[in-house]
Protein backbone atom coordinates (compact mmCIF):
# COMPACT_ATOMS: atom_id res chain seq x y z
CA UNK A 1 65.23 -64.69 -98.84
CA UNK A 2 66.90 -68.46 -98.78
CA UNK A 3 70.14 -66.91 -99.83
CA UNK A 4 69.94 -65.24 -96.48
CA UNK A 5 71.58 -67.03 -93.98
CA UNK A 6 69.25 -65.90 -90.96
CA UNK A 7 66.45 -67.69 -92.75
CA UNK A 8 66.14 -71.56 -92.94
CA UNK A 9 63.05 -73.55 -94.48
CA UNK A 10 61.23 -75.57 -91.77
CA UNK A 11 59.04 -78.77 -92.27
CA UNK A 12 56.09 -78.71 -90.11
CA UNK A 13 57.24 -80.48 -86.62
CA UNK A 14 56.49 -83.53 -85.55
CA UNK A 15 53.16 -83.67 -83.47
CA UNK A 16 52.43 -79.90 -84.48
CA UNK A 17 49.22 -80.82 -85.87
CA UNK A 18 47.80 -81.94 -82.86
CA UNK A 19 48.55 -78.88 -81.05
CA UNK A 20 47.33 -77.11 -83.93
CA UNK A 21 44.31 -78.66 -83.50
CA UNK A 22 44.14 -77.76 -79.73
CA UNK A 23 44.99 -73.93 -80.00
CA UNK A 24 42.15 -73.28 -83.18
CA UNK A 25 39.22 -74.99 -81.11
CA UNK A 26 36.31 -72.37 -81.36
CA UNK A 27 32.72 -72.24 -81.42
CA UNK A 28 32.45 -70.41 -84.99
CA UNK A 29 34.64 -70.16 -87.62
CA UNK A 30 37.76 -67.81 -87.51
CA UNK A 31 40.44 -67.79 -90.06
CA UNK A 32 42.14 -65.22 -88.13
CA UNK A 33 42.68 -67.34 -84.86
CA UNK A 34 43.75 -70.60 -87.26
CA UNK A 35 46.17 -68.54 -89.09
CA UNK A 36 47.69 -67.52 -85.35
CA UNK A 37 46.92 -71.01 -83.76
CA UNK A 38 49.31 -72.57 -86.78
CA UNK A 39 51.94 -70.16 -85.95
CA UNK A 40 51.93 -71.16 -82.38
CA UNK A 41 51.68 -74.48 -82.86
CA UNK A 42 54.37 -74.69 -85.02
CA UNK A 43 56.56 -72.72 -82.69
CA UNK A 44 55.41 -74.65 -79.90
CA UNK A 45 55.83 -77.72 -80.70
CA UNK A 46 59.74 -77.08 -83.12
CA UNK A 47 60.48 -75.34 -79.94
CA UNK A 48 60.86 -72.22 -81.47
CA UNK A 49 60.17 -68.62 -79.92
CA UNK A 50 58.32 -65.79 -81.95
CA UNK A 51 58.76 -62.33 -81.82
CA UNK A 52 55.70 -60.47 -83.11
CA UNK A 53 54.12 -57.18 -82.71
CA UNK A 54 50.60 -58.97 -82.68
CA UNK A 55 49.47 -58.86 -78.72
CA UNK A 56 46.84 -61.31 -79.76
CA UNK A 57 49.27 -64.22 -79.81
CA UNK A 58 49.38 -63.52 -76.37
CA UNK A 59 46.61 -65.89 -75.77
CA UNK A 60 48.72 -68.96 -76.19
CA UNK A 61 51.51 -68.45 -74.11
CA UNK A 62 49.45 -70.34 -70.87
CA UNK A 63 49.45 -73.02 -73.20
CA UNK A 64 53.62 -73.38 -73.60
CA UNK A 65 54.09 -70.61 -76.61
CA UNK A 66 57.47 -69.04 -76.04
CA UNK A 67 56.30 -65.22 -77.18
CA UNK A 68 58.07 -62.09 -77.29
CA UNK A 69 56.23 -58.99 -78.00
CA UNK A 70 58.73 -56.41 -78.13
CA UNK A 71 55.89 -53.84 -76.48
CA UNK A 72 56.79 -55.79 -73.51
CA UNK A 73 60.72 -54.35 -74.52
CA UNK A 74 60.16 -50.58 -73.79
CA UNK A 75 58.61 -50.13 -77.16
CA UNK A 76 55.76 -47.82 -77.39
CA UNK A 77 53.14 -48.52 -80.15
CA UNK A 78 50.51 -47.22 -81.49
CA UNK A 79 47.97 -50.04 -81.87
CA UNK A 80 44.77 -48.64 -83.90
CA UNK A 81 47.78 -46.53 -86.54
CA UNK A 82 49.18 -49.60 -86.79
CA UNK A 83 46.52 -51.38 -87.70
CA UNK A 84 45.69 -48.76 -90.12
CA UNK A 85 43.27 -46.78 -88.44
């Protein structure tokens, strides 16, 4: 994947970790929403976009996450089969 030109390797940006902090504040425990919350943040704060088929990043985007969910592009998907059930 490096030799691939599309790809870089990117240090954590500066000041990600506070927004980091700010996206995964919860009540309980969920690995799921840090996992997503450090993808944001990262994007948010390298200036970055992300294109995902996960709708549940859209929760950031009020919060300056540059999304692009390519449902949103005339796609048409099949959320529960993707998901596997």
């Amino acid at each position: 994947m490096t030799s691939d030109e599309a790809t870089v390797f990117a240090a954590d940006p500066e000041g990600m970790g506070l927004v980091w902090r700010q996206l995964s504040e919860l009540a309980t425990a969920s690995p799921k929403r840090w996992m997503d919350a450090y993808l944001a943040a990262f994007a948010i704060a390298a200036g970055m976009r992300l294109v995902t088929f996960d709708s549940d990043f859209g929760q950031f985007e009020s919060m300056g996450f540059d999304l692009i969910l390519p449902i949103h592009c005339g796609f048409v998907i099949d959320e529960q089969a993707a998901r596997g059930g």
